[in-house]
PDB file of N, CA and C in Angstrom:
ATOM      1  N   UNK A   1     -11.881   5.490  22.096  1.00  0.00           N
ATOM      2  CA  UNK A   1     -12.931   6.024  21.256  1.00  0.00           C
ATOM      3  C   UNK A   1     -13.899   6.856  22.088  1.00  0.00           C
ATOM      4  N   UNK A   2     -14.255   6.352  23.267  1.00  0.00           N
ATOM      5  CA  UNK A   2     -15.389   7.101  24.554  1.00  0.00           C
ATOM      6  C   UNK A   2     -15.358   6.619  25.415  1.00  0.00           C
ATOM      7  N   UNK A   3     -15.514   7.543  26.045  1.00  0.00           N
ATOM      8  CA  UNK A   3     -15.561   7.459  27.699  1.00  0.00           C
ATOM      9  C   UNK A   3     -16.867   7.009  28.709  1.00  0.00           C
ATOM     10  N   UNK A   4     -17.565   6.029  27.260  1.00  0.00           N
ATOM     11  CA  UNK A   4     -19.017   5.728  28.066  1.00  0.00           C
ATOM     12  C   UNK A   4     -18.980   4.465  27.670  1.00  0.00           C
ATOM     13  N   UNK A   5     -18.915   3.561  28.174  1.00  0.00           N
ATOM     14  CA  UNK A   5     -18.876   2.108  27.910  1.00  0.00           C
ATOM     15  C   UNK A   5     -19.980   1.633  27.045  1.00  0.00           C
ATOM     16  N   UNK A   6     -21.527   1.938  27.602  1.00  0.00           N
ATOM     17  CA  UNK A   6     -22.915   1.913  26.414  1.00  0.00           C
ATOM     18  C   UNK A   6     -22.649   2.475  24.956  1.00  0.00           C
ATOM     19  N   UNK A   7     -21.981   3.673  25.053  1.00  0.00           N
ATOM     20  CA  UNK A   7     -22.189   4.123  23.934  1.00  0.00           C
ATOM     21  C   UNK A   7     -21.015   3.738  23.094  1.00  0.00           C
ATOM     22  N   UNK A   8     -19.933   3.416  23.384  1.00  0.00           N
ATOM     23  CA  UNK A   8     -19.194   2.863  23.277  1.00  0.00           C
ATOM     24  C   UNK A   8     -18.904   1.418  22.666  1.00  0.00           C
ATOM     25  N   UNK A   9     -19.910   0.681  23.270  1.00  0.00           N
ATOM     26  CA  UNK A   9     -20.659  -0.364  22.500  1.00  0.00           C
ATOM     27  C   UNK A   9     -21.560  -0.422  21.698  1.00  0.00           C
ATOM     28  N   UNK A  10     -22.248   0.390  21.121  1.00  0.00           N
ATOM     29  CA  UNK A  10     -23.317   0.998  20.364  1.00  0.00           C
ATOM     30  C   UNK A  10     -22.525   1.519  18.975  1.00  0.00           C
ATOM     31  N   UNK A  11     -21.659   2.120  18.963  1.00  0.00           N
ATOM     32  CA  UNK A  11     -21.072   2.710  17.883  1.00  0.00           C
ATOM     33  C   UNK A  11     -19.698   1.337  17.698  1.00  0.00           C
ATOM     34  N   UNK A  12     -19.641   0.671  17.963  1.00  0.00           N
ATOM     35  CA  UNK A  12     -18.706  -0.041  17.112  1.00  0.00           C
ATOM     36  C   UNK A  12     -19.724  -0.937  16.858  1.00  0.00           C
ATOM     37  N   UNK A  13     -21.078  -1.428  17.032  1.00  0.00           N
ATOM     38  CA  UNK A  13     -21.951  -2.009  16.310  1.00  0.00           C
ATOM     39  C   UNK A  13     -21.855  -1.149  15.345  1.00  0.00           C
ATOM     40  N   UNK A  14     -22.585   0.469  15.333  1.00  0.00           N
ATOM     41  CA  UNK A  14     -23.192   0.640  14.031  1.00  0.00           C
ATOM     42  C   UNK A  14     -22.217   0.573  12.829  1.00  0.00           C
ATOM     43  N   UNK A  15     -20.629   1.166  13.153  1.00  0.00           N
ATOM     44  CA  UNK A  15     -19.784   0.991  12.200  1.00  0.00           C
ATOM     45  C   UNK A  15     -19.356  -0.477  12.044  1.00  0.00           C
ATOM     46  N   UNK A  16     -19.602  -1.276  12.578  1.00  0.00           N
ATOM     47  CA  UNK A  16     -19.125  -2.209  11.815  1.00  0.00           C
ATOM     48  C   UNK A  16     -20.205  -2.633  11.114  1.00  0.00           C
ATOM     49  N   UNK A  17     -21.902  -2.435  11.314  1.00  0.00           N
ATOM     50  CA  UNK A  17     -22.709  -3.258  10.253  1.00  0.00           C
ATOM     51  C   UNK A  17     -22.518  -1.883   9.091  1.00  0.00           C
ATOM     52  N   UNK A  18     -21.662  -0.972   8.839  1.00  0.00           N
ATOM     53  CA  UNK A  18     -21.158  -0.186   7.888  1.00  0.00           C
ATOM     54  C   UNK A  18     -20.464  -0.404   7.117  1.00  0.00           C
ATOM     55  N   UNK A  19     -19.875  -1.690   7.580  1.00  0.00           N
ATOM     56  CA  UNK A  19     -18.480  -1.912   6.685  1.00  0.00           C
ATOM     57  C   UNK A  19     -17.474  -1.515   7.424  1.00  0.00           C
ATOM     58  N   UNK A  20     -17.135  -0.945   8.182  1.00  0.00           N
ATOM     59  CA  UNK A  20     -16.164  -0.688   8.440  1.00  0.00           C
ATOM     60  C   UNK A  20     -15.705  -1.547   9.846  1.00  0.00           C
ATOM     61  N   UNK A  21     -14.326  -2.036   9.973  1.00  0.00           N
ATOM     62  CA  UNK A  21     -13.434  -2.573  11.447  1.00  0.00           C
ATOM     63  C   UNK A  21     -13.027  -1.971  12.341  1.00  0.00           C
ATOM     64  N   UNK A  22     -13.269  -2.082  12.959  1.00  0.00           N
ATOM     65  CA  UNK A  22     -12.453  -1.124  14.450  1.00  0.00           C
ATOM     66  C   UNK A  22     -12.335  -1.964  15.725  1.00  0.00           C
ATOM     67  N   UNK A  23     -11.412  -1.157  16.091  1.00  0.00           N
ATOM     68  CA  UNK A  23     -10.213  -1.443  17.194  1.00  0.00           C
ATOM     69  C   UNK A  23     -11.042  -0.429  18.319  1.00  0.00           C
ATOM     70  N   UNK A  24     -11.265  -0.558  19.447  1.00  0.00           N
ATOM     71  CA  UNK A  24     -12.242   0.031  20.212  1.00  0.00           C
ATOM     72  C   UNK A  24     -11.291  -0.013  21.313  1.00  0.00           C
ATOM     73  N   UNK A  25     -11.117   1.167  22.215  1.00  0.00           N
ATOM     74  CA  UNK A  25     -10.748   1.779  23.427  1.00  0.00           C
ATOM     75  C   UNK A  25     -11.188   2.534  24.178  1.00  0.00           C
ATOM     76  N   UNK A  26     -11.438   1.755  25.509  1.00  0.00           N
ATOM     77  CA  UNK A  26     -11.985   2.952  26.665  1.00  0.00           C
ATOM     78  C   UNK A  26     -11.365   3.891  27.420  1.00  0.00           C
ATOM     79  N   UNK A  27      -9.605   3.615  27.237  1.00  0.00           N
ATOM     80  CA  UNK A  27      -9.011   4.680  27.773  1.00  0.00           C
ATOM     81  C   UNK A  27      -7.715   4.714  26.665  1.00  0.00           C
ATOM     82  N   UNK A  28      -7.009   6.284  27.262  1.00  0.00           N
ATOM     83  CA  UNK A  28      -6.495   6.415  26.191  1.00  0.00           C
ATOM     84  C   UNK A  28      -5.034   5.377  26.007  1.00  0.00           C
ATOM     85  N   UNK A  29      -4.559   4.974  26.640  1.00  0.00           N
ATOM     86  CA  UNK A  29      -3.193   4.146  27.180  1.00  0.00           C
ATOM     87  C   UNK A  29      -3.807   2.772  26.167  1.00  0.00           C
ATOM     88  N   UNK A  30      -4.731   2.258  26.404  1.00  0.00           N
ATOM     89  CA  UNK A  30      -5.254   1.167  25.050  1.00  0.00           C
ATOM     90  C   UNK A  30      -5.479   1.586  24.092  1.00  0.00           C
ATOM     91  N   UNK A  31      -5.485   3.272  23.482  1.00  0.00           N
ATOM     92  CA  UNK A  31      -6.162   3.867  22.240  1.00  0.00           C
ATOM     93  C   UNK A  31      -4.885   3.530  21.958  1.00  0.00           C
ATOM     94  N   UNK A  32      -4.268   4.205  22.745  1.00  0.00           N
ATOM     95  CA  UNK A  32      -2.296   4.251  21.902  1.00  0.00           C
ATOM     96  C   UNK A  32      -1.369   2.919  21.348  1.00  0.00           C
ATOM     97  N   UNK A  33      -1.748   1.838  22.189  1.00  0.00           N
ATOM     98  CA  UNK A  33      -1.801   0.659  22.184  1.00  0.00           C
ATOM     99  C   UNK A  33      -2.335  -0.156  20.846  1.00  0.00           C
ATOM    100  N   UNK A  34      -3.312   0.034  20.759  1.00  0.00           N
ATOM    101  CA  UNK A  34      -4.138  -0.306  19.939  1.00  0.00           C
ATOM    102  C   UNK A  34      -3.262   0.714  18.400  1.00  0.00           C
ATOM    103  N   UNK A  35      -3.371   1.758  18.837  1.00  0.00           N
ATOM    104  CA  UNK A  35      -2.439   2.625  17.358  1.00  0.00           C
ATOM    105  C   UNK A  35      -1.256   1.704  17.016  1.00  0.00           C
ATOM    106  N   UNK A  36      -0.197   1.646  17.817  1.00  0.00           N
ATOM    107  CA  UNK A  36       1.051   1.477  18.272  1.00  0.00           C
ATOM    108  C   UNK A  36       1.051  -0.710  17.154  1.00  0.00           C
ATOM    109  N   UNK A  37       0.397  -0.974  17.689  1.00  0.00           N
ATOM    110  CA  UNK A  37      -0.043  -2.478  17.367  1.00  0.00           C
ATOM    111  C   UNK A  37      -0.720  -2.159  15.719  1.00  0.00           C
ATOM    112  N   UNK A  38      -1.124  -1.306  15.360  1.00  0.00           N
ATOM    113  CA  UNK A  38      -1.652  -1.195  13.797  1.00  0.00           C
ATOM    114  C   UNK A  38      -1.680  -0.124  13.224  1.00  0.00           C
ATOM    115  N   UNK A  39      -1.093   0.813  13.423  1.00  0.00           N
ATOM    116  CA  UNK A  39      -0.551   1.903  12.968  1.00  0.00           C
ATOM    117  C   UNK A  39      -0.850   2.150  11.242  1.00  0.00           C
ATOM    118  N   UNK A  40      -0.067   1.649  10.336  1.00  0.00           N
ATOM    119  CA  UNK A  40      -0.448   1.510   9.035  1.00  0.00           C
ATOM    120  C   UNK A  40      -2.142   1.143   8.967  1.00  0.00           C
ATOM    121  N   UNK A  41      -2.410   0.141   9.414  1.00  0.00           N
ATOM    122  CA  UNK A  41      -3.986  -0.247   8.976  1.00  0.00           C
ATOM    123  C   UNK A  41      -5.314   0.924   9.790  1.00  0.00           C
ATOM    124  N   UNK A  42      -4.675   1.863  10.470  1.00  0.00           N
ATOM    125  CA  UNK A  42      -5.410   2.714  11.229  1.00  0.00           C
ATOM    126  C   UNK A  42      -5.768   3.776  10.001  1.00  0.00           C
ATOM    127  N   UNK A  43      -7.284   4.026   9.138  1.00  0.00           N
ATOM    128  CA  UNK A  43      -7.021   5.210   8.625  1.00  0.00           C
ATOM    129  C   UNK A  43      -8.196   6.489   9.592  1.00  0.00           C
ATOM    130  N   UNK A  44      -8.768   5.713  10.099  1.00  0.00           N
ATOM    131  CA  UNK A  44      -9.582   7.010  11.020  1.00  0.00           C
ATOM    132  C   UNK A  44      -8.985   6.552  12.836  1.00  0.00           C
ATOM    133  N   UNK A  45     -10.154   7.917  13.220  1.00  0.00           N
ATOM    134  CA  UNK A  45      -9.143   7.413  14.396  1.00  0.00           C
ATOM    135  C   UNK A  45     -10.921   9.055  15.082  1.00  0.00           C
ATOM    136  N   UNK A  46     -11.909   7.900  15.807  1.00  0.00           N
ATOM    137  CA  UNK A  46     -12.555   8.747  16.199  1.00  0.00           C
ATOM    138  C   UNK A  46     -12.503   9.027  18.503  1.00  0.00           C
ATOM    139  N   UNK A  47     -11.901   9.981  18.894  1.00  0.00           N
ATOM    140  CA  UNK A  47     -11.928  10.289  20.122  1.00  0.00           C
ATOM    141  C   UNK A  47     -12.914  11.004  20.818  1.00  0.00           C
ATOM    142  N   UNK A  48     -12.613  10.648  22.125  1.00  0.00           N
ATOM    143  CA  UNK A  48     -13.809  11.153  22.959  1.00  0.00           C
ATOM    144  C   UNK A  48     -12.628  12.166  23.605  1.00  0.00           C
ATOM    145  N   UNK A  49     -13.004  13.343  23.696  1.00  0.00           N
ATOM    146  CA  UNK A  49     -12.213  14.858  24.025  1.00  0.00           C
ATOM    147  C   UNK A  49     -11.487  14.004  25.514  1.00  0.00           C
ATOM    148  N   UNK A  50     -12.788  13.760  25.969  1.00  0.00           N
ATOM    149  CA  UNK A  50     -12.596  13.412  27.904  1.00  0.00           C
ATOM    150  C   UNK A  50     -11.753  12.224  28.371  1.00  0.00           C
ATOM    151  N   UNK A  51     -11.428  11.318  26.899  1.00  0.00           N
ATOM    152  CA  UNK A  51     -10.853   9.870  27.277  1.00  0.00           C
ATOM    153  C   UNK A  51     -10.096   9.991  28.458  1.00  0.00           C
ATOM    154  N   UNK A  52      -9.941   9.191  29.642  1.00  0.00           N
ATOM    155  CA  UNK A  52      -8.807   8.717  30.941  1.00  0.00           C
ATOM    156  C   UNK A  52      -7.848   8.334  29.592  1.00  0.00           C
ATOM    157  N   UNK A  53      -6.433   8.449  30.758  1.00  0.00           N
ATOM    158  CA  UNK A  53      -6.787   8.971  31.893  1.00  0.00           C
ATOM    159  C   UNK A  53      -6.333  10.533  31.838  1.00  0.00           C
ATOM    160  N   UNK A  54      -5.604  11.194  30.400  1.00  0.00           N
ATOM    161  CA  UNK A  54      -4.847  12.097  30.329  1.00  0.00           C
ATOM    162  C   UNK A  54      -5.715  13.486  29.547  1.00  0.00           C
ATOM    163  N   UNK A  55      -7.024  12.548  28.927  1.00  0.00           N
ATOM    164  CA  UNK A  55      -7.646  13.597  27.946  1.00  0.00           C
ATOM    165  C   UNK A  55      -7.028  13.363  26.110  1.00  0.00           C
ATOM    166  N   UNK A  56      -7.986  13.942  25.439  1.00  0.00           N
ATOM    167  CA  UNK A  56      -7.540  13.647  24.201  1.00  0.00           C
ATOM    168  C   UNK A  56      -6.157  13.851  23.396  1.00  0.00           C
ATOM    169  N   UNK A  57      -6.109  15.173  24.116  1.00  0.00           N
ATOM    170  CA  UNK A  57      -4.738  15.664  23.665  1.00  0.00           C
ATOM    171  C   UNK A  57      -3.328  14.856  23.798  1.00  0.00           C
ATOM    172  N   UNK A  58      -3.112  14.092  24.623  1.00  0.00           N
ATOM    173  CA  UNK A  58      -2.064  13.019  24.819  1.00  0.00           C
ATOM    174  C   UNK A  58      -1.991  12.309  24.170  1.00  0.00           C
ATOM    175  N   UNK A  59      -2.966  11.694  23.454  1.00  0.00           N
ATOM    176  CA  UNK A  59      -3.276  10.963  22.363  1.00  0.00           C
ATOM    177  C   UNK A  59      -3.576  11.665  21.297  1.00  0.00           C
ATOM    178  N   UNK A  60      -4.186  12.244  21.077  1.00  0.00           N
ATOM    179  CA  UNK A  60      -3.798  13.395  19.766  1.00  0.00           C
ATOM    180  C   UNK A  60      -2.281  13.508  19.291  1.00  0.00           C
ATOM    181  N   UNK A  61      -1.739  14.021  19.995  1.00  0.00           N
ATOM    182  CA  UNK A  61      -0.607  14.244  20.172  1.00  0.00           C
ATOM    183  C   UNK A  61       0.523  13.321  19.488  1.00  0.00           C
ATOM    184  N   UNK A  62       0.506  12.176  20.078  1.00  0.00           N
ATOM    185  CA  UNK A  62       1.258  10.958  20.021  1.00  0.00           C
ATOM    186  C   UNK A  62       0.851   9.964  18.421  1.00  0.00           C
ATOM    187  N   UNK A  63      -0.566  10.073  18.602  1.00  0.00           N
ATOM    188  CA  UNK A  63      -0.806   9.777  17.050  1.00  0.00           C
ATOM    189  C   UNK A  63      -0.688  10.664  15.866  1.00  0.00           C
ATOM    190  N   UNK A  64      -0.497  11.775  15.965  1.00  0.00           N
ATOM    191  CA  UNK A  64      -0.367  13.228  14.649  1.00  0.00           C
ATOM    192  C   UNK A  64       0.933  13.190  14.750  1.00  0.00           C
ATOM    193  N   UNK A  65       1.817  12.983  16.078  1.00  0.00           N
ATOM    194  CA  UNK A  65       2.991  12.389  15.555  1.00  0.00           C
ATOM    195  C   UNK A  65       3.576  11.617  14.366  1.00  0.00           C
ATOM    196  N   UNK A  66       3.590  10.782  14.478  1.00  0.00           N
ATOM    197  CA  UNK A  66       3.327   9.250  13.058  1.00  0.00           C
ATOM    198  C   UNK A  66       3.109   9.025  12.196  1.00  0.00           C
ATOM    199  N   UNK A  67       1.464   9.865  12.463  1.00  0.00           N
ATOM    200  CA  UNK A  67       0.389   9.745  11.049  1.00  0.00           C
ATOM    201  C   UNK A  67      -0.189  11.005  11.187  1.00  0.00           C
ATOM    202  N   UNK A  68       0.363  11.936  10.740  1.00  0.00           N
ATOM    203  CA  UNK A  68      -0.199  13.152  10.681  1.00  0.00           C
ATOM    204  C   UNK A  68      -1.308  13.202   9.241  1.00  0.00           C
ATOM    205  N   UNK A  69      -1.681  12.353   8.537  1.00  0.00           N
ATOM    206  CA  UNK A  69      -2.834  11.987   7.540  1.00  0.00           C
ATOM    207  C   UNK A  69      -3.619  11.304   8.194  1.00  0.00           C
ATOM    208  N   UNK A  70      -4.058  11.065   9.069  1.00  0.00           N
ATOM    209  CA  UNK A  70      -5.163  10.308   9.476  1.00  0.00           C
ATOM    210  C   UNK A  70      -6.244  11.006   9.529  1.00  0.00           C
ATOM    211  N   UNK A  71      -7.495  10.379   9.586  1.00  0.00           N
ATOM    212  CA  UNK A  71      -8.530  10.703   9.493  1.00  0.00           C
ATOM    213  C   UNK A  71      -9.170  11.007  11.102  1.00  0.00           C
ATOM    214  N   UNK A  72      -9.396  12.193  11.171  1.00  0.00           N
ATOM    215  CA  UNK A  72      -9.398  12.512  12.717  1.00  0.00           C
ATOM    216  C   UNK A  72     -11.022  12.911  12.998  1.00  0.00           C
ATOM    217  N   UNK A  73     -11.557  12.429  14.208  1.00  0.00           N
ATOM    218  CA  UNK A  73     -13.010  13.371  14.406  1.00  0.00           C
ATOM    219  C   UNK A  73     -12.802  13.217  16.284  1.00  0.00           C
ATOM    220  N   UNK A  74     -13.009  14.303  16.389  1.00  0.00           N
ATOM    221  CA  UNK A  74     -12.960  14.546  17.950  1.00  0.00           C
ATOM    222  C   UNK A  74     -14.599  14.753  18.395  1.00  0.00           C
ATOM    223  N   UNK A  75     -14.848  13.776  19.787  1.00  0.00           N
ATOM    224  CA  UNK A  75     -16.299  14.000  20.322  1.00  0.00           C
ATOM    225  C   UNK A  75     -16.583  14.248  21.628  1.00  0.00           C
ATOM    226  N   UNK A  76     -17.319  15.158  22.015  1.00  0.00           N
ATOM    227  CA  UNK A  76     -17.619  15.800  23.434  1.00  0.00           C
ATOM    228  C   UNK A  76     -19.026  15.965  23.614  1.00  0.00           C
ATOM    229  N   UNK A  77     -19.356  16.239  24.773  1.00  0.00           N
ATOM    230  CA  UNK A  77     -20.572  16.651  25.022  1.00  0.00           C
ATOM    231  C   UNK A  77     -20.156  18.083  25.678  1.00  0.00           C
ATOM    232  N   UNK A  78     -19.431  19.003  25.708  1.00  0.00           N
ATOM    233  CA  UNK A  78     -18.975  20.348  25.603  1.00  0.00           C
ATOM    234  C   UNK A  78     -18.836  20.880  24.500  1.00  0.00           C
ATOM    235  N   UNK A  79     -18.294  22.213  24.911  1.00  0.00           N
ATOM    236  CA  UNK A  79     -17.512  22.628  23.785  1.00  0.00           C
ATOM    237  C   UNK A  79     -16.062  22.253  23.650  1.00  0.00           C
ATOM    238  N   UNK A  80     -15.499  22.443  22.312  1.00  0.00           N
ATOM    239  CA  UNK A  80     -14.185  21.819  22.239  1.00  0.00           C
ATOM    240  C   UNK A  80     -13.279  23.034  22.848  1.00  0.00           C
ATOM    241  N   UNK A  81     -12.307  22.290  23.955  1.00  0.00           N
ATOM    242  CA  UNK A  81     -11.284  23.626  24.355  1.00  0.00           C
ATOM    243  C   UNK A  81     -10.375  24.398  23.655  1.00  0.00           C
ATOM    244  N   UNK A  82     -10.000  25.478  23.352  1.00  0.00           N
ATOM    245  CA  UNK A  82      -9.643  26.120  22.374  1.00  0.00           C
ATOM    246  C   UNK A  82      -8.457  25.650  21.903  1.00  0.00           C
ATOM    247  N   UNK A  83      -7.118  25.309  22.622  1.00  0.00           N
ATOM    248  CA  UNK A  83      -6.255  24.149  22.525  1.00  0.00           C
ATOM    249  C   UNK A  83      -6.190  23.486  21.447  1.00  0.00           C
ATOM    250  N   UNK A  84      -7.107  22.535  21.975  1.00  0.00           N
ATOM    251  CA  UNK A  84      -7.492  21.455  21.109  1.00  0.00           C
ATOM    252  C   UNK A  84      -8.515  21.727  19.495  1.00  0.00           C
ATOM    253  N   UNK A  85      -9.037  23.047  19.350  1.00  0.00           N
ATOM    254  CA  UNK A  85      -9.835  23.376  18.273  1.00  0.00           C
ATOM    255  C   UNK A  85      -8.639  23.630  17.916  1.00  0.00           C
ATOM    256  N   UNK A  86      -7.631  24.339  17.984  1.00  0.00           N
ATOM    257  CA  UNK A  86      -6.573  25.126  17.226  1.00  0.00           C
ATOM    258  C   UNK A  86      -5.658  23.499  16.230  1.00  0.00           C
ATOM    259  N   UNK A  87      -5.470  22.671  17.380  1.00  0.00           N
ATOM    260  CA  UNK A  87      -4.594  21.662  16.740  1.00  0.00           C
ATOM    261  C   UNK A  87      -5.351  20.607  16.062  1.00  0.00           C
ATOM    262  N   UNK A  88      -6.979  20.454  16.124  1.00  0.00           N
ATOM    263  CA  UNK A  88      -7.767  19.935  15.404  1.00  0.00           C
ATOM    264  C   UNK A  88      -7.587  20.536  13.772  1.00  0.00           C
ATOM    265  N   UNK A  89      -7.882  21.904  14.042  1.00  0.00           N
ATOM    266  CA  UNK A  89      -8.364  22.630  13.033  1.00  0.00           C
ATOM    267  C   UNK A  89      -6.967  22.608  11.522  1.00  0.00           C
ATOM    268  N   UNK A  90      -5.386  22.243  12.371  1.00  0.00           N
ATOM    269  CA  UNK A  90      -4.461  22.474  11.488  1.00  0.00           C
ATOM    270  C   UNK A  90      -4.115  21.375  10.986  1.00  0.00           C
ATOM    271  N   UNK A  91      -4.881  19.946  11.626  1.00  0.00           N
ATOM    272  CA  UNK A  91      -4.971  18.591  11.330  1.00  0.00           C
ATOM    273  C   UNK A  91      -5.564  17.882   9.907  1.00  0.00           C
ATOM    274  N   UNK A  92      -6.436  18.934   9.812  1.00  0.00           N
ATOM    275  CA  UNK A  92      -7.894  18.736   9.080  1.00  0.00           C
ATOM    276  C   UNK A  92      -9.128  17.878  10.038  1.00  0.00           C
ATOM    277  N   UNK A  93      -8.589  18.246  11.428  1.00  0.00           N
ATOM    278  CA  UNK A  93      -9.846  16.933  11.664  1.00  0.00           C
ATOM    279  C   UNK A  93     -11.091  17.393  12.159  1.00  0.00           C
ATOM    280  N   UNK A  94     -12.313  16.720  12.532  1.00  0.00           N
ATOM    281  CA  UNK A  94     -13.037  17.692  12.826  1.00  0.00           C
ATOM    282  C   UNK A  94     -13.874  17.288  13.981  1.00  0.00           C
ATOM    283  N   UNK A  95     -15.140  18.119  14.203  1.00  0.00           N
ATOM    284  CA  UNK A  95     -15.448  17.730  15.635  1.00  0.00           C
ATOM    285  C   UNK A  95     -17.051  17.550  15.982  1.00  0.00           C
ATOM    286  N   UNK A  96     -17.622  16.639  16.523  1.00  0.00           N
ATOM    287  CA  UNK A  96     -19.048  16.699  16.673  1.00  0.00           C
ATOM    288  C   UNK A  96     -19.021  16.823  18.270  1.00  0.00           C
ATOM    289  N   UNK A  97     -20.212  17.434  17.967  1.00  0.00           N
ATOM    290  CA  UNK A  97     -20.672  17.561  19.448  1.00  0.00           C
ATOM    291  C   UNK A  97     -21.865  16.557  19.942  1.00  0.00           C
ATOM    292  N   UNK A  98     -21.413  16.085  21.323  1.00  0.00           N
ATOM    293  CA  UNK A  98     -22.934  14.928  21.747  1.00  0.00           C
ATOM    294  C   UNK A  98     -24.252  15.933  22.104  1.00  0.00           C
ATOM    295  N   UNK A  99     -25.222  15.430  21.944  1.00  0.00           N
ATOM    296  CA  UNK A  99     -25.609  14.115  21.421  1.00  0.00           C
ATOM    297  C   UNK A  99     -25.509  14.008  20.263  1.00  0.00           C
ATOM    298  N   UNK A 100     -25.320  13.397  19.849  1.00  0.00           N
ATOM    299  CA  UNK A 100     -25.424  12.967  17.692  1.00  0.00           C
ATOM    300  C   UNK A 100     -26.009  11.685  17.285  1.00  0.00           C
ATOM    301  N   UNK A 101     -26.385  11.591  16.240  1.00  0.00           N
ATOM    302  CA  UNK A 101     -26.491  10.142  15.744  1.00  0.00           C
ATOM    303  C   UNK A 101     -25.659   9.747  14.937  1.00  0.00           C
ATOM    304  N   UNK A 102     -26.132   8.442  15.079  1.00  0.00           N
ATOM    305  CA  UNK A 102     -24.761   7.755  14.632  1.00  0.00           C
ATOM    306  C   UNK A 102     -24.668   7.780  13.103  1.00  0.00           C
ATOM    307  N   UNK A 103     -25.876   7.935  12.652  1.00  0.00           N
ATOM    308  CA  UNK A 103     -25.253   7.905  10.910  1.00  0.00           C
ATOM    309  C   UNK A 103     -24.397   9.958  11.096  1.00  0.00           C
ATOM    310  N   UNK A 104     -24.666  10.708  11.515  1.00  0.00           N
ATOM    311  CA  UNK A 104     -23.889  11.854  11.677  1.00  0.00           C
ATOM    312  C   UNK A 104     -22.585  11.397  11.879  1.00  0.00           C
ATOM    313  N   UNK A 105     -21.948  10.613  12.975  1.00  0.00           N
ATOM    314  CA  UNK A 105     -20.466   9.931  12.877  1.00  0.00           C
ATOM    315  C   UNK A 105     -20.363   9.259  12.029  1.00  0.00           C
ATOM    316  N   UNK A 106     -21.005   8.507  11.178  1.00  0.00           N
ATOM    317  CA  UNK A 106     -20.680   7.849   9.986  1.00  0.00           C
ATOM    318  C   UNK A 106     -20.244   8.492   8.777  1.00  0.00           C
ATOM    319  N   UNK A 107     -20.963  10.201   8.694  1.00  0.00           N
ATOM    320  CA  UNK A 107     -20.864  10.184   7.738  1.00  0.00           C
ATOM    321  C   UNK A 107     -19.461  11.287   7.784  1.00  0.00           C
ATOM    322  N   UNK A 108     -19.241  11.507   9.072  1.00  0.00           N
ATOM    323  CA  UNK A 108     -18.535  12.866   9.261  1.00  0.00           C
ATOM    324  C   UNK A 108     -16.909  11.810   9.200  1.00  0.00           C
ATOM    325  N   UNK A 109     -16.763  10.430  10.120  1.00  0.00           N
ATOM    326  CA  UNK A 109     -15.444   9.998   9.503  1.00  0.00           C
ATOM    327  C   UNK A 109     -15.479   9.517   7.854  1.00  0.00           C
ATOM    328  N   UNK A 110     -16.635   8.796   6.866  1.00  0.00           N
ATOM    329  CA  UNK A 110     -16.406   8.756   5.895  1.00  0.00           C
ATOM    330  C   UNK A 110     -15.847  10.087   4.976  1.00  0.00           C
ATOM    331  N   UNK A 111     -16.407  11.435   5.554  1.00  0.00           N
ATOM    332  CA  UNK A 111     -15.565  12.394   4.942  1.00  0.00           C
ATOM    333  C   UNK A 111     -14.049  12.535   5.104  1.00  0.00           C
ATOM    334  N   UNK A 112     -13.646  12.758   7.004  1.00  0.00           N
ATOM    335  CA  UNK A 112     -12.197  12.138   6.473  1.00  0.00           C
ATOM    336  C   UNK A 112     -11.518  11.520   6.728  1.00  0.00           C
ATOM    337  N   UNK A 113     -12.376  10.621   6.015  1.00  0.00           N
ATOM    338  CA  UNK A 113     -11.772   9.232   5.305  1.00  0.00           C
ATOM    339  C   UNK A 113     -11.816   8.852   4.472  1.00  0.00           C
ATOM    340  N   UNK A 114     -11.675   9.539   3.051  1.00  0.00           N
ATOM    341  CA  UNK A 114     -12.425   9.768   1.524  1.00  0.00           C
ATOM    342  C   UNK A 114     -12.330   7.634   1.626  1.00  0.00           C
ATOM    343  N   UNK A 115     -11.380   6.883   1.494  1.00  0.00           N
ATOM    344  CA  UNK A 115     -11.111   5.194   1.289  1.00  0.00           C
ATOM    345  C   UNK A 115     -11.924   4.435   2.294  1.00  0.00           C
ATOM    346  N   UNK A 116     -12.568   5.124   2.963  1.00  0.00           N
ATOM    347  CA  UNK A 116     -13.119   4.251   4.248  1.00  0.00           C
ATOM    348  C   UNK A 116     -14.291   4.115   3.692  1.00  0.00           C
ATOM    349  N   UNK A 117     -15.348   2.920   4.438  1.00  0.00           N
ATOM    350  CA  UNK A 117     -16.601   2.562   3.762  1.00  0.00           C
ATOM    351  C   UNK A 117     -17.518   3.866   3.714  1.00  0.00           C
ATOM    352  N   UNK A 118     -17.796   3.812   2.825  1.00  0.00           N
ATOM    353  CA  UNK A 118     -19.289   4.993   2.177  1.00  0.00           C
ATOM    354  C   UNK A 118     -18.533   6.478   2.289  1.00  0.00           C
ATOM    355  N   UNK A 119     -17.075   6.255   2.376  1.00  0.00           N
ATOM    356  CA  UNK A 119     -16.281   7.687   1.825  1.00  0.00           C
ATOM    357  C   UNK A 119     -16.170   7.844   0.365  1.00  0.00           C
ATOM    358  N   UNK A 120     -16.040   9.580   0.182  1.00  0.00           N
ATOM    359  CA  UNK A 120     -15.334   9.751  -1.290  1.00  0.00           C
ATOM    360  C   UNK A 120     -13.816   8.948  -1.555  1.00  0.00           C
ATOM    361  N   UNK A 121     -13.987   7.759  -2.359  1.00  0.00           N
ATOM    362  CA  UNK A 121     -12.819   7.349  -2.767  1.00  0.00           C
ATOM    363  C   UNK A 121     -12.642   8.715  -4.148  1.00  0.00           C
TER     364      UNK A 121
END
C-alpha cells in the first residue's frame, strides 16, 4: 500500500473506522501475496508508485493480470511516470498525489469502487 510505515499505519486506521477491511503491505512481494491469498475478496487495491522492492509497476502488472476490474488508485509524492499514467489511465484507475488527506483517499477509492463502503453502489 506505502512505502512509509507511519503513514502506512495511519491509513489502514482511517479506512477501517470507514467500514472498510484491508490487507496492508509494505513491500510489493507481500502486496502480491496478500492478492494471490484473496484475490476474489480484493475489490480495491490502493499503491504507493515507489513500493520495494521492484516499484509499482510489477505489481500493477501482475494484479491487472487476473483482475483487470479492480478498483485501482496509484500514490506518489512525484509526478506519475508516463509509463505508468498510460497503463493507469487504460485501467480506469486513478492517481493522487502526496500530500493528501485521507478522506481525499477515501473518497477517490470509494469512486472506484462504486460496492465499497461510502461508494456509488
Amino acid at each position: 500500500m506505502d512505502d512509509e510505515p507511519h503513514l502506512l499505519r495511519l491509513l489502514v486506521r482511517v479506512f477501517e473506522r470507514e467500514g472498510f477491511t484491508v490487507l496492508s503491505a509494505s513491500a510489493g512481494d507481500e502486496a502480491l501475496e496478500h492478492f494471490a491469498a484473496h484475490e476474489r475478496e480484493i475489490d480495491a487495491l490502493v499503491l504507493d508508485v515507489l513500493i520495494a522492492p521492484g516499484g509499482a509497476g510489477e505489481v500493477l502488472d501482475a494484479v491487472l493480470a487476473r483482475r483487470p476490474d479492480i478498483g485501482l488508485v496509484l500514490v506518489s509524492g512525484e509526478q506519475l511516470p508516463a509509463g505508468l499514467a498510460s497503463r493507469l489511465d487504460r485501467c480506469g484507475g486513478r492517481f493522487l498525489r502526496k500530500p493528501f488527506l485521507p478522506s481525499d483517499l477515501i473518497h477517490m477509492v470509494s469512486e472506484a469502487c462504486p460496492g465499497a463502503p461510502g461508494g456509488a453502489a
